[in-house]
N, C-alpha and C. Protein backbone atom coordinates (compact mmCIF):
# COMPACT_ATOMS: atom_id res chain seq x y z
N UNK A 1 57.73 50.59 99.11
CA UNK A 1 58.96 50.42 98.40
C UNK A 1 59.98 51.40 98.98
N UNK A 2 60.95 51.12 99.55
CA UNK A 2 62.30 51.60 99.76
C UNK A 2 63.48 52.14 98.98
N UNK A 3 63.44 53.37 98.79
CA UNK A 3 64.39 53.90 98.04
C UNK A 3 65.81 53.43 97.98
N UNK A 4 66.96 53.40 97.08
CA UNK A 4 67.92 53.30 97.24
C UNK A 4 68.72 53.65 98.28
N UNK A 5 68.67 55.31 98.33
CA UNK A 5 69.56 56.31 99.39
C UNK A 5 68.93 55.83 100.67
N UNK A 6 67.50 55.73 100.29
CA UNK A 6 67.18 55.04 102.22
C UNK A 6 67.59 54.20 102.88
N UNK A 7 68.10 52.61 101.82
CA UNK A 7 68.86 51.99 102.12
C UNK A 7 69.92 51.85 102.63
N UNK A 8 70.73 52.78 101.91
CA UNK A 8 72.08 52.88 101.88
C UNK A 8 72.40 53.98 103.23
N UNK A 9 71.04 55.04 103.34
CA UNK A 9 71.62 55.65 104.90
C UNK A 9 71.21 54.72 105.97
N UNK A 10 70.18 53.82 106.08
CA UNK A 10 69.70 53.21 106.95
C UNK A 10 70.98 52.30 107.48
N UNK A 11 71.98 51.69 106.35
CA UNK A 11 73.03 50.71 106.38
C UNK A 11 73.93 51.29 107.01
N UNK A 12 74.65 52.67 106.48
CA UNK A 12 75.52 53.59 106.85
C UNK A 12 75.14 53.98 108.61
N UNK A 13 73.76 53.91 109.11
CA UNK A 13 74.11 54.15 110.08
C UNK A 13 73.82 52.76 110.93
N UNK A 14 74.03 51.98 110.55
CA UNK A 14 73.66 50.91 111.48
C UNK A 14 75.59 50.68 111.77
N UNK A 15 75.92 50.83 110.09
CA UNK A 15 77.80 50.18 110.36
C UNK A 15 78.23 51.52 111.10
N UNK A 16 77.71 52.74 111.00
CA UNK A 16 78.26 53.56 112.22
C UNK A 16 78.01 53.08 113.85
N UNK A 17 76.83 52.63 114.02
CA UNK A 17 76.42 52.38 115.46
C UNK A 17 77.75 50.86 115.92
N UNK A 18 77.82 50.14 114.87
CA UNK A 18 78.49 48.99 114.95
C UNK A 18 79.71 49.21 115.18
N UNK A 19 80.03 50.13 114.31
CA UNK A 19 81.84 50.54 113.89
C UNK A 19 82.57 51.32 115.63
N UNK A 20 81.51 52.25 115.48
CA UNK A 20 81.99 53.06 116.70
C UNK A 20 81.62 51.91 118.16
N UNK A 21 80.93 50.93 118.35
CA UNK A 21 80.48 50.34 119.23
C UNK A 21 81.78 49.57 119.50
N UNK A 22 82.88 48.98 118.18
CA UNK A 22 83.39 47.55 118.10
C UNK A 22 84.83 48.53 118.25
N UNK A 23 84.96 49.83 118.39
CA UNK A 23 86.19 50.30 118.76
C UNK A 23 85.85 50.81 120.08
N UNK A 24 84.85 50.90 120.82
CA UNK A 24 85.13 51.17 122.06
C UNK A 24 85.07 49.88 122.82
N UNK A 25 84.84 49.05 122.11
CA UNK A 25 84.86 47.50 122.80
C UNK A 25 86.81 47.26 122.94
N UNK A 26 87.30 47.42 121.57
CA UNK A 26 88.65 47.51 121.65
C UNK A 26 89.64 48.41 122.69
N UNK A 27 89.38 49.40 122.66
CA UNK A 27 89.79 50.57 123.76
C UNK A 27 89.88 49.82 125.07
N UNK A 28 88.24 49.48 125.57
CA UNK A 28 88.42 49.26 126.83
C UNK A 28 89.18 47.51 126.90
N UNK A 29 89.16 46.64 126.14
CA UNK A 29 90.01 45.46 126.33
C UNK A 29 91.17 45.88 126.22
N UNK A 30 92.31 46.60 125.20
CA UNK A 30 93.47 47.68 125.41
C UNK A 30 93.71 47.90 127.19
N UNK A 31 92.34 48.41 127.70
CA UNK A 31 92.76 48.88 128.83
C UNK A 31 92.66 47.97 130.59
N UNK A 32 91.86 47.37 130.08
CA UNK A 32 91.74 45.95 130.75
C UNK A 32 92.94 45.09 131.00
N UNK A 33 93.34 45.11 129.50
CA UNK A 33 94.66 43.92 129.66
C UNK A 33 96.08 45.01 129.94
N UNK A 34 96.02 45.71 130.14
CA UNK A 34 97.44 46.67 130.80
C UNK A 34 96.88 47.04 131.95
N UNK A 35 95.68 46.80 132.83
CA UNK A 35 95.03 46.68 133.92
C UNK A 35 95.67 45.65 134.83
N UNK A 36 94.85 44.35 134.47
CA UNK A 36 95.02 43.27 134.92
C UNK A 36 96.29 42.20 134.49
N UNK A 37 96.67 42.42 133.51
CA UNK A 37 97.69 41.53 132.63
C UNK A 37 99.18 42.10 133.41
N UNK A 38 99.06 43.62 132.48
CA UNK A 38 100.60 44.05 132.65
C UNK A 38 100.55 45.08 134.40
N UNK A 39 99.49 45.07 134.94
CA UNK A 39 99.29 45.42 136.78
C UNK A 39 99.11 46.72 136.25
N UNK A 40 99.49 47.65 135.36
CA UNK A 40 99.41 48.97 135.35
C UNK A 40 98.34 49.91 134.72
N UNK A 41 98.17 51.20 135.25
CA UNK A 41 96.74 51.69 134.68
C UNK A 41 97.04 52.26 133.76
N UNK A 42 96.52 52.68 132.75
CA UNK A 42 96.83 53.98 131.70
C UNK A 42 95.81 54.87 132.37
N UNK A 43 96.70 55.93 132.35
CA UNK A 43 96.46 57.56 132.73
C UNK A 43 95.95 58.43 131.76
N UNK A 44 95.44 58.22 131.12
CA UNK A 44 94.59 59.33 129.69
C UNK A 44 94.63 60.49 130.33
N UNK A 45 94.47 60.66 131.33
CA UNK A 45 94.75 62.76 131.53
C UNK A 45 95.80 63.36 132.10
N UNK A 46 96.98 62.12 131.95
CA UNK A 46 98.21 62.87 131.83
C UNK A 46 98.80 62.88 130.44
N UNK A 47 98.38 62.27 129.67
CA UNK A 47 98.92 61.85 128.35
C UNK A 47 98.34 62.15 127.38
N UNK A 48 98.30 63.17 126.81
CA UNK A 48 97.32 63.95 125.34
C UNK A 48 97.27 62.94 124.50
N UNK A 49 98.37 62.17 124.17
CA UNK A 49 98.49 60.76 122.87
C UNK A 49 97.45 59.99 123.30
N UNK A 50 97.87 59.28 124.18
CA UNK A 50 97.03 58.75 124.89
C UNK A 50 95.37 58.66 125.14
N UNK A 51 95.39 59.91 125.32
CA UNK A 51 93.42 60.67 124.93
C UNK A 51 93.65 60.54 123.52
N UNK A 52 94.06 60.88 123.11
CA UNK A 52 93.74 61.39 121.75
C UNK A 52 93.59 59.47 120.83
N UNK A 53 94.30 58.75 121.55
CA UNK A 53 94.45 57.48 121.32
C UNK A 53 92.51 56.62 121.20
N UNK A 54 92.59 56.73 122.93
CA UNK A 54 91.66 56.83 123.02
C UNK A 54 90.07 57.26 122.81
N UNK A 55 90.28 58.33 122.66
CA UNK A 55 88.90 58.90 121.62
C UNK A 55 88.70 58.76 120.50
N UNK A 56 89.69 58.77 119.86
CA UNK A 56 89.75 58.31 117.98
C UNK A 56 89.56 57.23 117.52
N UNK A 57 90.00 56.22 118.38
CA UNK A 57 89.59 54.28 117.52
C UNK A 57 88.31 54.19 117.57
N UNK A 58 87.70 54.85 118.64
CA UNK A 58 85.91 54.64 118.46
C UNK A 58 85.51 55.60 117.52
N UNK A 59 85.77 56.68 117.12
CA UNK A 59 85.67 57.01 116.00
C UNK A 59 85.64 56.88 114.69
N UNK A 60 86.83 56.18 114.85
CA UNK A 60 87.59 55.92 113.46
C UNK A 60 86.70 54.79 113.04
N UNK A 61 86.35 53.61 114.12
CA UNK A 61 85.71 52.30 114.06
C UNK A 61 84.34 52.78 113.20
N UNK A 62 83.57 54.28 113.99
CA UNK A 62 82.34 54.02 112.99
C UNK A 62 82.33 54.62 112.10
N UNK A 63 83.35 55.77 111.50
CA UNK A 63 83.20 56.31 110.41
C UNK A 63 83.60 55.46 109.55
N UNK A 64 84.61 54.22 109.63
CA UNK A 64 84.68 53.12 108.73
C UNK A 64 83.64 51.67 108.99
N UNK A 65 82.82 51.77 109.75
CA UNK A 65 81.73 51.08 109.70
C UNK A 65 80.50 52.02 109.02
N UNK A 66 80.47 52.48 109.40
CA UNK A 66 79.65 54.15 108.41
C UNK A 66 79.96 53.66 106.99
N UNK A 67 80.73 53.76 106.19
CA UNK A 67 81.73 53.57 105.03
C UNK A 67 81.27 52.44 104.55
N UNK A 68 81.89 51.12 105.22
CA UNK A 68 81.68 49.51 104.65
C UNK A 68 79.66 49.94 104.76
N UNK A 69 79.33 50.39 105.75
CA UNK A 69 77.84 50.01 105.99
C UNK A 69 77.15 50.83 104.83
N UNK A 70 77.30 51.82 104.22
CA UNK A 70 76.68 52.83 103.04
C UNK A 70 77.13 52.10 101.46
N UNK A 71 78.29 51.47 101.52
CA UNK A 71 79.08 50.57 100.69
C UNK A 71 77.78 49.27 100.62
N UNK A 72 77.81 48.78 101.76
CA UNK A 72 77.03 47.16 101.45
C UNK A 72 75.32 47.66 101.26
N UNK A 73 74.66 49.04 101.28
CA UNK A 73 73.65 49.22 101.48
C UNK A 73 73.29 49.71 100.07
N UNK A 74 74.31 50.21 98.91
CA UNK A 74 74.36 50.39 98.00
C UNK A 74 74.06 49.28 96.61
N UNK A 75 74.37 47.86 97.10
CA UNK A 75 74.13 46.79 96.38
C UNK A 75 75.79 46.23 95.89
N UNK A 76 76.66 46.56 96.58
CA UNK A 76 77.74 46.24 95.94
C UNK A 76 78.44 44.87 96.52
């Protein structure tokens, strides 16, 4: 038998692995299509926004997949 909280961390980290996975999927299509689309590269190490752009949506993706995933593992 499976505890509640086991559930709910087991969930939490699966929507983290997901969350953070489905914003670096975004990032690099972002960077793909101003690649190939608009001809030009983005420069992340001339541009702090830019990094900072960059490193955070995959973040952000699994701490709110983290979130929804501890949320749906809870029974709600």
């Amino acid at each position: 038998m499976t505890s509640t909280a086991s559930k709910k961390a087991g969930a939490a980290l699966v929507g983290f692995l997901v969350g953070g996975a489905a914003g670096f999927v975004l990032t690099e299509t972002i960077a793909i299509f101003f690649h190939f689309v608009l001809d030009t590269t983005l420069d992340v190490e001339g541009n702090g926004a830019l990094l900072a752009l960059f490193a955070g949506v995959p973040l952000l993706g699994a701490v709110v997949g983290a979130l929804i995933g501890a949320r749906a593992g809870s029974g709600r």
